[in-house]
PDB file of N, CA and C in Angstrom:
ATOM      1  N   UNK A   1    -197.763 143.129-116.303  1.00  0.00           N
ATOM      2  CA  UNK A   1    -198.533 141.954-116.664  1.00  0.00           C
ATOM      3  C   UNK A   1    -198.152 141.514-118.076  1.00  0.00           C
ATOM      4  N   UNK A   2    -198.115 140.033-118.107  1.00  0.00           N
ATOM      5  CA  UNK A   2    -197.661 139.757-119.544  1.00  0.00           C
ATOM      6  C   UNK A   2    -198.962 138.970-120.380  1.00  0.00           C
ATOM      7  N   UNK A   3    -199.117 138.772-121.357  1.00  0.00           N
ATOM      8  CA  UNK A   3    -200.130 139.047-122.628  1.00  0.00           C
ATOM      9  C   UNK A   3    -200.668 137.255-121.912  1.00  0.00           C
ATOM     10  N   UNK A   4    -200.507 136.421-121.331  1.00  0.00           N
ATOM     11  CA  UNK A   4    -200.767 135.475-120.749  1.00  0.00           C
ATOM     12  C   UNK A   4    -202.001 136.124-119.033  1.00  0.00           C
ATOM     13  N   UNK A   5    -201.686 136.497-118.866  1.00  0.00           N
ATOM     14  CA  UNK A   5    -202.469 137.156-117.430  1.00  0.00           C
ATOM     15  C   UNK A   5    -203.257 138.080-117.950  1.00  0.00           C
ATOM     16  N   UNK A   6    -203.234 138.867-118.832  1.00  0.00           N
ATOM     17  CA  UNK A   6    -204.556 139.306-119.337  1.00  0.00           C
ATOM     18  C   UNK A   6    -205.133 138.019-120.517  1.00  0.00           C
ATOM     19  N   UNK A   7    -205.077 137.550-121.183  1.00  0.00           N
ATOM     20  CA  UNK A   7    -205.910 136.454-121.529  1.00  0.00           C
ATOM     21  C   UNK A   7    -206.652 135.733-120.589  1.00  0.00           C
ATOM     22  N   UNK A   8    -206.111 135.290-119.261  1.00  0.00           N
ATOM     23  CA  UNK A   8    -206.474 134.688-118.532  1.00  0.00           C
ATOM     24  C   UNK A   8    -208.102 135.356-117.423  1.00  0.00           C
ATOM     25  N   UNK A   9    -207.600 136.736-117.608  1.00  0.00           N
ATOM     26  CA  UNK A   9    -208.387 137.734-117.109  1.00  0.00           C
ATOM     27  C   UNK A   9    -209.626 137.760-117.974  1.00  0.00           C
ATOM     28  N   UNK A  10    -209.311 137.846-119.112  1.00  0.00           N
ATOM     29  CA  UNK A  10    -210.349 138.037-120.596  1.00  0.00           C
ATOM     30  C   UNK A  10    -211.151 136.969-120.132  1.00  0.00           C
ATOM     31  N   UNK A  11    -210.305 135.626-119.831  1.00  0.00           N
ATOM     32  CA  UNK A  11    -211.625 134.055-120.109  1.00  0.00           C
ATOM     33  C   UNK A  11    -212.625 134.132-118.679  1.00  0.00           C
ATOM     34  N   UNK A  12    -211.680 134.863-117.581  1.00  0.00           N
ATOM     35  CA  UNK A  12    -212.209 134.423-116.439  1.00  0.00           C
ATOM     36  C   UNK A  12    -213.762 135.744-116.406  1.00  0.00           C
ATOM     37  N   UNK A  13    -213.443 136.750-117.434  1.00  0.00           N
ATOM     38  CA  UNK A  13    -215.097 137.681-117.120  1.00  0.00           C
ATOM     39  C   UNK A  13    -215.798 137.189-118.401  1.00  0.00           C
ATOM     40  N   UNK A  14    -215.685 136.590-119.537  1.00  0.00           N
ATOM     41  CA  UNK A  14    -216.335 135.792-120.664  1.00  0.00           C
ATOM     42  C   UNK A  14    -217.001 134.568-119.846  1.00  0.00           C
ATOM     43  N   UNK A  15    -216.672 133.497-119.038  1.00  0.00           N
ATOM     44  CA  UNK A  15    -217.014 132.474-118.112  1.00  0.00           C
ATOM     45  C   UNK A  15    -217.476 132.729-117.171  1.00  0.00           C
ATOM     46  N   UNK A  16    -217.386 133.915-116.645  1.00  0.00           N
ATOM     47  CA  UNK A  16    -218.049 134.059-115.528  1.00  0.00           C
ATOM     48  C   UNK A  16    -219.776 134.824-115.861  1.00  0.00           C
ATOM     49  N   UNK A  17    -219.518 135.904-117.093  1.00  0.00           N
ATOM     50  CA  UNK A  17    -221.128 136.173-117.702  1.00  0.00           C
ATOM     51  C   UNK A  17    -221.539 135.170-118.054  1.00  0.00           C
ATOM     52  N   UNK A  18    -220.839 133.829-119.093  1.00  0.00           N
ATOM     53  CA  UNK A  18    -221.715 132.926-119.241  1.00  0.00           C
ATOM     54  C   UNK A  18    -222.408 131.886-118.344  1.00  0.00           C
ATOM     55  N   UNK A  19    -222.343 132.499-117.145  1.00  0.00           N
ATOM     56  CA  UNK A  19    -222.641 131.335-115.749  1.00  0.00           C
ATOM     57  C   UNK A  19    -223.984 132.263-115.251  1.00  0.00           C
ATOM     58  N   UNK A  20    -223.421 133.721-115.596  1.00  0.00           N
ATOM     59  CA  UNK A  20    -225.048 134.208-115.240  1.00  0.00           C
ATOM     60  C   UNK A  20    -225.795 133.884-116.155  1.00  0.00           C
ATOM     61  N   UNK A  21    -225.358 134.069-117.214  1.00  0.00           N
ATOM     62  CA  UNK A  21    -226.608 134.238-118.103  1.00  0.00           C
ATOM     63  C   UNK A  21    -227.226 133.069-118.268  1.00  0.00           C
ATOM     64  N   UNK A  22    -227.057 132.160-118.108  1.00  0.00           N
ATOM     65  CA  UNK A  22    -227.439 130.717-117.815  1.00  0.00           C
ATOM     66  C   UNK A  22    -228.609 130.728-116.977  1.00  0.00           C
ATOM     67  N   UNK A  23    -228.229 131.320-116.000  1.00  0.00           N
ATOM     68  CA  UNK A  23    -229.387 131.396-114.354  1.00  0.00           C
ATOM     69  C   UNK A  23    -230.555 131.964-114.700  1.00  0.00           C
ATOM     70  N   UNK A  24    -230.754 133.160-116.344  1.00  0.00           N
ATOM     71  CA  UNK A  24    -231.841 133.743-116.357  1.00  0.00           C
ATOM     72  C   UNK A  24    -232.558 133.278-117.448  1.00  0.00           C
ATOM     73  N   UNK A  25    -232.322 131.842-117.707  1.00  0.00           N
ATOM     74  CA  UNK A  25    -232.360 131.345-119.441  1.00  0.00           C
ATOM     75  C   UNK A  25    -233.699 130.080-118.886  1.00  0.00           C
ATOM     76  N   UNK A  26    -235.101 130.829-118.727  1.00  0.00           N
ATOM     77  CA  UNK A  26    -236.563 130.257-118.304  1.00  0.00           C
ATOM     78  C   UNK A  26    -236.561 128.622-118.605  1.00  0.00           C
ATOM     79  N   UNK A  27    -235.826 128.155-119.093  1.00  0.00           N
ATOM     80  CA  UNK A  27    -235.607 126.591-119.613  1.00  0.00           C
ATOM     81  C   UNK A  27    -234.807 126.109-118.522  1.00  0.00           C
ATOM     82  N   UNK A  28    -233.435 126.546-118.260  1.00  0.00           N
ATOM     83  CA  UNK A  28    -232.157 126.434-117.289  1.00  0.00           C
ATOM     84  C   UNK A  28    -233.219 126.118-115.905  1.00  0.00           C
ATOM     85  N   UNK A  29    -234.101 127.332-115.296  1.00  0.00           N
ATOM     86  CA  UNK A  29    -234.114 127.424-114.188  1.00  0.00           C
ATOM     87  C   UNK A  29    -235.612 126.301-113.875  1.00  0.00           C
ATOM     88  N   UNK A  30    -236.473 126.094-114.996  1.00  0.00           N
ATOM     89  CA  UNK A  30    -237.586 124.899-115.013  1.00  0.00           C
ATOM     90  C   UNK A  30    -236.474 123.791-114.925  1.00  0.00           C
ATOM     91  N   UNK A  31    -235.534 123.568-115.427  1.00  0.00           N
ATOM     92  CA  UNK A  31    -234.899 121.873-115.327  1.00  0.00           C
ATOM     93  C   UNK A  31    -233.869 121.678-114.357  1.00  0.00           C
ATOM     94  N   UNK A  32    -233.501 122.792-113.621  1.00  0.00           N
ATOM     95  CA  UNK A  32    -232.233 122.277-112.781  1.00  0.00           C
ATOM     96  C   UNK A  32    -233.074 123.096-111.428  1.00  0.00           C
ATOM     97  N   UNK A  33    -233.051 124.373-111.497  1.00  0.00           N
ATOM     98  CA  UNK A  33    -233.437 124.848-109.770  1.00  0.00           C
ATOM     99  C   UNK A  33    -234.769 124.477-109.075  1.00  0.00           C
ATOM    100  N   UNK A  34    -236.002 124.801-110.066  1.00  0.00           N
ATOM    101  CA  UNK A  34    -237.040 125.250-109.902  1.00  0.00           C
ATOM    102  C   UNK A  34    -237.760 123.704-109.743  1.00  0.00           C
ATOM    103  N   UNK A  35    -237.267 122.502-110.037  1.00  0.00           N
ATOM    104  CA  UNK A  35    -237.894 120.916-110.175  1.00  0.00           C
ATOM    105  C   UNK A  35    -238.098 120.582-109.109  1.00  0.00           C
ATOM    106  N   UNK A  36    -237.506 120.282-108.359  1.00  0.00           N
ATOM    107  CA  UNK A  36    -236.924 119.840-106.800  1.00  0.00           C
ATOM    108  C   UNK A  36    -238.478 120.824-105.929  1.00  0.00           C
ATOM    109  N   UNK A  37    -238.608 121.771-106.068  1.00  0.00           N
ATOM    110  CA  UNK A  37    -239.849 122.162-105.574  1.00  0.00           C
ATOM    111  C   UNK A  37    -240.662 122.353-105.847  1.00  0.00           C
ATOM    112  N   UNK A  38    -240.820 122.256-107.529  1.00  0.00           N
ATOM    113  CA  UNK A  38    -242.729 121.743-107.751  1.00  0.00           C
ATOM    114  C   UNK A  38    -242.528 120.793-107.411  1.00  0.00           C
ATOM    115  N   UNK A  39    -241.829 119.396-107.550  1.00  0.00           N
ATOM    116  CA  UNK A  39    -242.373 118.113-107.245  1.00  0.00           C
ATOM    117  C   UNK A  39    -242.500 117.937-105.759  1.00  0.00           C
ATOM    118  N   UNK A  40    -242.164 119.271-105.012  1.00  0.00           N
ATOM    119  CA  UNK A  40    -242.191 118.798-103.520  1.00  0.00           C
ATOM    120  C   UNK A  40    -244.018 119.451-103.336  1.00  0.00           C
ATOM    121  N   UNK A  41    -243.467 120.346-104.168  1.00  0.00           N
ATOM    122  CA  UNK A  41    -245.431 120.907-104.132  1.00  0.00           C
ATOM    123  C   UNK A  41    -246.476 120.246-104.403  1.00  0.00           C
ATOM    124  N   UNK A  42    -246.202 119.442-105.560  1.00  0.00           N
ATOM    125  CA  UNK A  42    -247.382 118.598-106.228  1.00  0.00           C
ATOM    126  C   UNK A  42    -247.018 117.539-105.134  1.00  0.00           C
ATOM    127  N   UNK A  43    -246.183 116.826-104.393  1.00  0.00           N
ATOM    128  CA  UNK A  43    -246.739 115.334-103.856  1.00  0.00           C
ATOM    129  C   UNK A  43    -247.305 116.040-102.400  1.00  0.00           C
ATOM    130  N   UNK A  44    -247.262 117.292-101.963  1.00  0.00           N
ATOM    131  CA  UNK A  44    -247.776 117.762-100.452  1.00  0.00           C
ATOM    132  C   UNK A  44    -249.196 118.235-100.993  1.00  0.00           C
ATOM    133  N   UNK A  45    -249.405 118.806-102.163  1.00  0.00           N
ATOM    134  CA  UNK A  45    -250.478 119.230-102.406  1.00  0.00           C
ATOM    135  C   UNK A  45    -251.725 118.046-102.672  1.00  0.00           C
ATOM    136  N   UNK A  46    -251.057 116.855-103.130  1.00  0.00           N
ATOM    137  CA  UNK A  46    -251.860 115.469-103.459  1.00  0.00           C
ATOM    138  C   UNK A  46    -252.368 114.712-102.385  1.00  0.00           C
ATOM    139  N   UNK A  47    -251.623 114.694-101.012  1.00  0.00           N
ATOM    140  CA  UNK A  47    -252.037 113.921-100.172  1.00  0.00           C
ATOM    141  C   UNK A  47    -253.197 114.126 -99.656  1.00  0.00           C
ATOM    142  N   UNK A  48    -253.954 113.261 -98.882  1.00  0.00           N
ATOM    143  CA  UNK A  48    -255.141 113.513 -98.558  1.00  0.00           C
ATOM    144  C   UNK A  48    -254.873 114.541 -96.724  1.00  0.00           C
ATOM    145  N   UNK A  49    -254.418 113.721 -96.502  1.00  0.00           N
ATOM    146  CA  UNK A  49    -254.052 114.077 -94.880  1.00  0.00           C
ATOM    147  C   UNK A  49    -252.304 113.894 -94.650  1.00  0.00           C
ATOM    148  N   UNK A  50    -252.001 115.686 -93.754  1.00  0.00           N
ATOM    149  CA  UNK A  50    -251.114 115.362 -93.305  1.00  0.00           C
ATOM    150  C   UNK A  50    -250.585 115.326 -91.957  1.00  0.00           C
ATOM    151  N   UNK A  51    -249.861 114.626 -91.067  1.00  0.00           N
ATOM    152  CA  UNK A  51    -249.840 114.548 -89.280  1.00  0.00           C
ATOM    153  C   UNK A  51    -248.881 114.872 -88.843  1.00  0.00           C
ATOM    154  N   UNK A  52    -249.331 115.799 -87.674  1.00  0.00           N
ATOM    155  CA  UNK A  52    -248.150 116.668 -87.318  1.00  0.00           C
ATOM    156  C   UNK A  52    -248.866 116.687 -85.879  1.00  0.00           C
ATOM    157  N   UNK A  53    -247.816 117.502 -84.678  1.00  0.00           N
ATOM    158  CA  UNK A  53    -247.994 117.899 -83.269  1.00  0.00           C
ATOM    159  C   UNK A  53    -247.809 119.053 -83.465  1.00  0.00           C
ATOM    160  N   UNK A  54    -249.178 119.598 -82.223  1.00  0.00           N
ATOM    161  CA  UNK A  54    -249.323 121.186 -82.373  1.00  0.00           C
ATOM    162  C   UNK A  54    -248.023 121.674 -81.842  1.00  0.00           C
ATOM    163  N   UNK A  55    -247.382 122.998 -82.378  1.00  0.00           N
ATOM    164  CA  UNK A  55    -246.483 123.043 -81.654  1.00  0.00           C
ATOM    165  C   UNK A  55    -246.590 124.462 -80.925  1.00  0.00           C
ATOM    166  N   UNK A  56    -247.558 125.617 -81.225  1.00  0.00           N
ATOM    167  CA  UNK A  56    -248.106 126.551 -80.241  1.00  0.00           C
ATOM    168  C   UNK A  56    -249.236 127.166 -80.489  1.00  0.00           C
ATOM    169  N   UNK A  57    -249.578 127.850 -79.875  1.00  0.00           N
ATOM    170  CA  UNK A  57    -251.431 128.504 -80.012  1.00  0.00           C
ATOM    171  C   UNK A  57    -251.236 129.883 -79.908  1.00  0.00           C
ATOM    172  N   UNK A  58    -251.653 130.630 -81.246  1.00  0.00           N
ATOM    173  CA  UNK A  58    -251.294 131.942 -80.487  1.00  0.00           C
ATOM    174  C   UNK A  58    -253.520 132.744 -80.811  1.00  0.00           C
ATOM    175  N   UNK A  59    -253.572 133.443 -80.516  1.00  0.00           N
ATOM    176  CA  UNK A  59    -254.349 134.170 -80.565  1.00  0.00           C
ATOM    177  C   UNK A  59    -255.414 134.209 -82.075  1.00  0.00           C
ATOM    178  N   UNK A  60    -254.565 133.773 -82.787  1.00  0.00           N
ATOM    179  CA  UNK A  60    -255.187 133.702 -84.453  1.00  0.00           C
ATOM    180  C   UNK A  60    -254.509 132.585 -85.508  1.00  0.00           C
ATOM    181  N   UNK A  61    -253.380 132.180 -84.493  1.00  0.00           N
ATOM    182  CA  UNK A  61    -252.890 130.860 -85.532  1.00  0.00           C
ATOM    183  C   UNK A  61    -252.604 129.581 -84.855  1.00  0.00           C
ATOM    184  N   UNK A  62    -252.241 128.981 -85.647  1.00  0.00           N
ATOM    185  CA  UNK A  62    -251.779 127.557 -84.548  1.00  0.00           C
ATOM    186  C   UNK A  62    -250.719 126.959 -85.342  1.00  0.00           C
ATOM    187  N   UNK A  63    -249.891 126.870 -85.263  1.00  0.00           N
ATOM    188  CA  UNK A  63    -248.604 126.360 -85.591  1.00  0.00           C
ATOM    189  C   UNK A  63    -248.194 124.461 -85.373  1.00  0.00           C
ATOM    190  N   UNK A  64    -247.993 124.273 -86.516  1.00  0.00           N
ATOM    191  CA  UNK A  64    -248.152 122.502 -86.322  1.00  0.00           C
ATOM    192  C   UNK A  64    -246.975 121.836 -87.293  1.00  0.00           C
ATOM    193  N   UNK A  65    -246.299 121.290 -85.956  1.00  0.00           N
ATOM    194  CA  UNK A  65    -245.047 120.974 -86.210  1.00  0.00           C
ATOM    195  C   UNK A  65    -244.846 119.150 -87.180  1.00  0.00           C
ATOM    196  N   UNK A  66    -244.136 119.664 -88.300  1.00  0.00           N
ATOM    197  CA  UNK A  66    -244.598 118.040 -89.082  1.00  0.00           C
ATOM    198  C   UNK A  66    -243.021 117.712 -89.372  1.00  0.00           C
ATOM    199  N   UNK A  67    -243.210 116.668 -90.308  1.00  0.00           N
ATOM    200  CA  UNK A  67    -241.791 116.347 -91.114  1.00  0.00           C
ATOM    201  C   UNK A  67    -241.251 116.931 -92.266  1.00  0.00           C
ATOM    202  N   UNK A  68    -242.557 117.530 -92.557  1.00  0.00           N
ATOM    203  CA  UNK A  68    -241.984 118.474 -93.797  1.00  0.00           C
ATOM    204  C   UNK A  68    -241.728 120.205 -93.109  1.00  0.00           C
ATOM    205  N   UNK A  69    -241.725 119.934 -91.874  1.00  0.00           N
ATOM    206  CA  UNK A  69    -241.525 121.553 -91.416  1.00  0.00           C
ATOM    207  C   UNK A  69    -242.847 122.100 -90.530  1.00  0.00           C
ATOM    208  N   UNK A  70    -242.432 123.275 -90.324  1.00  0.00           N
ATOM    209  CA  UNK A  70    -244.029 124.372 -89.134  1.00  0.00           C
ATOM    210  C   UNK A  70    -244.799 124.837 -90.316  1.00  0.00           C
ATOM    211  N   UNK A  71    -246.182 124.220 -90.170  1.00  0.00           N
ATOM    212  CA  UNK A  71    -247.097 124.856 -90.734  1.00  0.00           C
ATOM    213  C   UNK A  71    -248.023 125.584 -89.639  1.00  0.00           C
ATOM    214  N   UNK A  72    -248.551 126.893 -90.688  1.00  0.00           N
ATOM    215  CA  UNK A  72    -249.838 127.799 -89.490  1.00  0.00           C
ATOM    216  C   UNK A  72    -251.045 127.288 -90.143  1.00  0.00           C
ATOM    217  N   UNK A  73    -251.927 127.443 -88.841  1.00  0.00           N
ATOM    218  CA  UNK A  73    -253.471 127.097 -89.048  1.00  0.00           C
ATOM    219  C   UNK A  73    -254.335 128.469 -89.028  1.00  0.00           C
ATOM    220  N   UNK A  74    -254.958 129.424 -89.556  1.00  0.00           N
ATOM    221  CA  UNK A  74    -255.470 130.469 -89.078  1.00  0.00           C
ATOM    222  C   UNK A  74    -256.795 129.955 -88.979  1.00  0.00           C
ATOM    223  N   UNK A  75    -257.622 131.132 -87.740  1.00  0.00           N
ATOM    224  CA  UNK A  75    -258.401 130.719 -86.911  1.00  0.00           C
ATOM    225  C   UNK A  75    -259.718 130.150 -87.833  1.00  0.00           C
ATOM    226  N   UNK A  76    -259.409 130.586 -88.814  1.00  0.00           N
ATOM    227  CA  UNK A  76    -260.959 130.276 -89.424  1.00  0.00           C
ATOM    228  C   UNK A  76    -261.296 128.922 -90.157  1.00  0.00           C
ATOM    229  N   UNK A  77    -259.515 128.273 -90.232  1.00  0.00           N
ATOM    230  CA  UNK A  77    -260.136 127.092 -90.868  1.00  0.00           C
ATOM    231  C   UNK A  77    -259.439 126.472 -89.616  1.00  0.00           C
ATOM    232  N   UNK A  78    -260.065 126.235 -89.021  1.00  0.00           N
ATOM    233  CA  UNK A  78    -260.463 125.284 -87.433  1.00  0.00           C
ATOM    234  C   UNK A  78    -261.063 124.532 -87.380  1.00  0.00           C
ATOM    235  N   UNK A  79    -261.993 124.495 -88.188  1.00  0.00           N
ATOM    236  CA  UNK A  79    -262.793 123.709 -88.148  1.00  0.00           C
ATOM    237  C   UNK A  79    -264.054 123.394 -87.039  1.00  0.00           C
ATOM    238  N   UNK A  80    -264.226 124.545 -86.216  1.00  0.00           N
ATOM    239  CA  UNK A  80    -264.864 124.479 -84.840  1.00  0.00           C
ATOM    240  C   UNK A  80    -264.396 124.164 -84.000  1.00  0.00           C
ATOM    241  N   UNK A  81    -263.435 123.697 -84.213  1.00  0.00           N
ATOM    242  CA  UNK A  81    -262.641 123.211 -82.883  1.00  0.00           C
ATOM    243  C   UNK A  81    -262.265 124.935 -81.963  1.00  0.00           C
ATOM    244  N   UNK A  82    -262.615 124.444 -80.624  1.00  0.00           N
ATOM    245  CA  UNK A  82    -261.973 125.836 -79.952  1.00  0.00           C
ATOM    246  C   UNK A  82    -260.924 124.993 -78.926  1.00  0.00           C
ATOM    247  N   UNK A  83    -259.534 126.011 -79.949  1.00  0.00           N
ATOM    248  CA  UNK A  83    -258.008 125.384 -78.954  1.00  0.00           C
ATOM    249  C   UNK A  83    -257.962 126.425 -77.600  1.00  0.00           C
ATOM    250  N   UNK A  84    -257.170 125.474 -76.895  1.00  0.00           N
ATOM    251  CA  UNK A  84    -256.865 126.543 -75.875  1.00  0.00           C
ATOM    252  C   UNK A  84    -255.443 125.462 -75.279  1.00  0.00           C
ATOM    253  N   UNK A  85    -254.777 126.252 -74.459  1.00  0.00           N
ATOM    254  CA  UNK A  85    -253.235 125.656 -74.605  1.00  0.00           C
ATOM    255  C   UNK A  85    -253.217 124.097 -73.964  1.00  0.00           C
ATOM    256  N   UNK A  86    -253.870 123.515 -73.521  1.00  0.00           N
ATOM    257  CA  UNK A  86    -253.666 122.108 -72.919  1.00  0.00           C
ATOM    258  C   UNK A  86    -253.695 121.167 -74.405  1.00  0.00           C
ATOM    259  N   UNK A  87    -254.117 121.931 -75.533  1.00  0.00           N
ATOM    260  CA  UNK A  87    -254.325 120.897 -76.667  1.00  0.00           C
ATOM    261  C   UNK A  87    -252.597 121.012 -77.442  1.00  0.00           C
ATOM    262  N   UNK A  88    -251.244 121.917 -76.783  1.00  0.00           N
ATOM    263  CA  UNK A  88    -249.743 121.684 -77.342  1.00  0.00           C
ATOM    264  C   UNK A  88    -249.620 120.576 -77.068  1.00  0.00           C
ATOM    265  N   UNK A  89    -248.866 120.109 -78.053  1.00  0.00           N
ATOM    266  CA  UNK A  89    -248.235 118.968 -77.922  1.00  0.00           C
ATOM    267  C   UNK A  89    -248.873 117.267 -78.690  1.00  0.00           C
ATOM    268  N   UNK A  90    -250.278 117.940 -78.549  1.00  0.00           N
ATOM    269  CA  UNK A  90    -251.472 116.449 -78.934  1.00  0.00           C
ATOM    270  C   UNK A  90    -250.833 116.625 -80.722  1.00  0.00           C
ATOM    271  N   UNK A  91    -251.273 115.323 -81.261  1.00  0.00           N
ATOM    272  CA  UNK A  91    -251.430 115.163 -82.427  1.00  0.00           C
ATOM    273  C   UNK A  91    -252.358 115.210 -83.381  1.00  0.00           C
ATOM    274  N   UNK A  92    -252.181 115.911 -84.436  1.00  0.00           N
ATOM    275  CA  UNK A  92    -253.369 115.822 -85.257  1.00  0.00           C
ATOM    276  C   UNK A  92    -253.104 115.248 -86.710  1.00  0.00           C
ATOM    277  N   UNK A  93    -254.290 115.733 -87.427  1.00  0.00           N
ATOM    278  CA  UNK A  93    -254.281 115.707 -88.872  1.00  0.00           C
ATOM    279  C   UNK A  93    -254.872 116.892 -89.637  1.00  0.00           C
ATOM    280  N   UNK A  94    -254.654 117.409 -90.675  1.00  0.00           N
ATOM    281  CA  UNK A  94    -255.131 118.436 -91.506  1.00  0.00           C
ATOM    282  C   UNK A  94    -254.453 118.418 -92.875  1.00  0.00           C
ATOM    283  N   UNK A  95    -255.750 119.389 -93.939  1.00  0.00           N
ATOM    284  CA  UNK A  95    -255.772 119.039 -94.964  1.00  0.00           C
ATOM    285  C   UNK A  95    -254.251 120.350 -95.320  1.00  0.00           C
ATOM    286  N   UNK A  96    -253.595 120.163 -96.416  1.00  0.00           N
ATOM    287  CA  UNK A  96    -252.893 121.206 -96.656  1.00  0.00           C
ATOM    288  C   UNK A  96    -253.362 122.172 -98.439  1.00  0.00           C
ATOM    289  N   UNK A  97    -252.941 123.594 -97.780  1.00  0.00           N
ATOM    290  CA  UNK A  97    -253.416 124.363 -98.799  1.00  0.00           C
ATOM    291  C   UNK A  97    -252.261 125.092 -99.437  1.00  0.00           C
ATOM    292  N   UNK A  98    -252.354 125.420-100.189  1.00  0.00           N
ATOM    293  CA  UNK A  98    -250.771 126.555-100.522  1.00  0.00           C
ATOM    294  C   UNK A  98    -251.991 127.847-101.331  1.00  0.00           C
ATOM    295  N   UNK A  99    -251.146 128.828-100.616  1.00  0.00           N
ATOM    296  CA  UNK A  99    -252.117 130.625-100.072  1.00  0.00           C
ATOM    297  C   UNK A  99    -251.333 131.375 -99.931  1.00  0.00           C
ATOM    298  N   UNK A 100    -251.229 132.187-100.668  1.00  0.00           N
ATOM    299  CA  UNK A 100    -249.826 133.343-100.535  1.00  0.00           C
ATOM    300  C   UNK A 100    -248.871 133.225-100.270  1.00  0.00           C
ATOM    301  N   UNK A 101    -248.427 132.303-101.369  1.00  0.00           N
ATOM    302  CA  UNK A 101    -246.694 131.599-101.098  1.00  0.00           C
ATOM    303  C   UNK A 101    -246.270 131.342 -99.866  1.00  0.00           C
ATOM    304  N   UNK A 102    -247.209 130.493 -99.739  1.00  0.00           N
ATOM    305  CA  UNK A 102    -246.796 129.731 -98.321  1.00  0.00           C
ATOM    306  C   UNK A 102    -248.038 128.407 -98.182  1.00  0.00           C
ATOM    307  N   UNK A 103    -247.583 127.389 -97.389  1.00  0.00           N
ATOM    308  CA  UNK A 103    -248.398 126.005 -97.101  1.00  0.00           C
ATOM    309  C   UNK A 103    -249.260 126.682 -95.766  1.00  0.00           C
ATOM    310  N   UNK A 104    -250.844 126.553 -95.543  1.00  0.00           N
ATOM    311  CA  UNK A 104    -251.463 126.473 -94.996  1.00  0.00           C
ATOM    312  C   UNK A 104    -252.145 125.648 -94.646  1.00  0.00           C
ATOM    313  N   UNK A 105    -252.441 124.931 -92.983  1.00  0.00           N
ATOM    314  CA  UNK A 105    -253.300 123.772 -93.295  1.00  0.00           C
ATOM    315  C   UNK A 105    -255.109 124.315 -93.082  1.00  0.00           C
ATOM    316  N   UNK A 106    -255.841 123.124 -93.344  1.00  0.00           N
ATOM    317  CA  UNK A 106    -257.348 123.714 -93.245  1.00  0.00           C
ATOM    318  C   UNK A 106    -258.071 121.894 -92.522  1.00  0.00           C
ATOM    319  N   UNK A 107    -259.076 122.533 -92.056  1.00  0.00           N
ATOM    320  CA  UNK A 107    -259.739 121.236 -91.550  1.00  0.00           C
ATOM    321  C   UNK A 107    -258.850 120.458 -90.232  1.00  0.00           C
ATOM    322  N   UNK A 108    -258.825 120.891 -89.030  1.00  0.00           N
ATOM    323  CA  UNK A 108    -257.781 120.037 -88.363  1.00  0.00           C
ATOM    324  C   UNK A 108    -258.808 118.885 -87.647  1.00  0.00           C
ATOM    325  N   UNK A 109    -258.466 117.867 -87.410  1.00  0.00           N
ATOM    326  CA  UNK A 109    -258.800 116.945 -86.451  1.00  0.00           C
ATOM    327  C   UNK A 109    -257.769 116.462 -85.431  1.00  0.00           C
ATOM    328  N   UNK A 110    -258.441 115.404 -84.237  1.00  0.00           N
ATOM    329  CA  UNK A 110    -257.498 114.919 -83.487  1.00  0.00           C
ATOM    330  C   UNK A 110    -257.216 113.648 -83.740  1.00  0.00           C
ATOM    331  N   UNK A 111    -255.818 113.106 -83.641  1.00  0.00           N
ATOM    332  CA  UNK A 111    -255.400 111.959 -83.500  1.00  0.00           C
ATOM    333  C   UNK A 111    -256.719 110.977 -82.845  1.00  0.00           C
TER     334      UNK A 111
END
């Protein structure tokens, strides 16, 4: 190897730590990674109502298929409603919650 190919070697592990260390720099990851999904959090968390089709019923959840993706319903915020499978497919509305790093909805009604 000639004194050119190790220089080249030298820049390429100097450039390549400075690309991590970037990723762990709490400023870096608020303005470039981390934006894109609070603001998806704060405008889902703001709405009043969101509408989606059930998309299955299981025993303790209900799964409701939207545009922003499958959200679960667990049984307790039902709202009284008692599902049973002829209600797949209908449309509803419900409020959305975010609960152990994850979107939950609460309050469902029918279309």
């Amino acid at each position: 190897m000639n004194i050119n190919d190790w220089k080249n070697m030298y820049w390429d592990q100097v450039n390549k730590r400075k690309n991590e260390q970037q990723r762990y720099i709490p400023k870096y990851n608020i303005v470039n990674n981390n934006n894109d999904e609070l603001l998806k959090r704060l405008t889902l968390l703001e709405q009043k109502n969101i509408y989606g089709e059930i998309y299955s019923i299981d025993k303790n959840f209900i799964v409701i298929k939207t545009d922003i993706g499958k959200i679960s319903v667990h049984k307790s915020n039902y709202n009284g409603i008692n599902f049973s499978y002829k209600h797949i497919n209908k449309l509803c509305k419900f409020k959305l919650i975010y609960h152990i790093n994850k979107y939950q909805g609460k309050d469902i009604t029918f279309i």
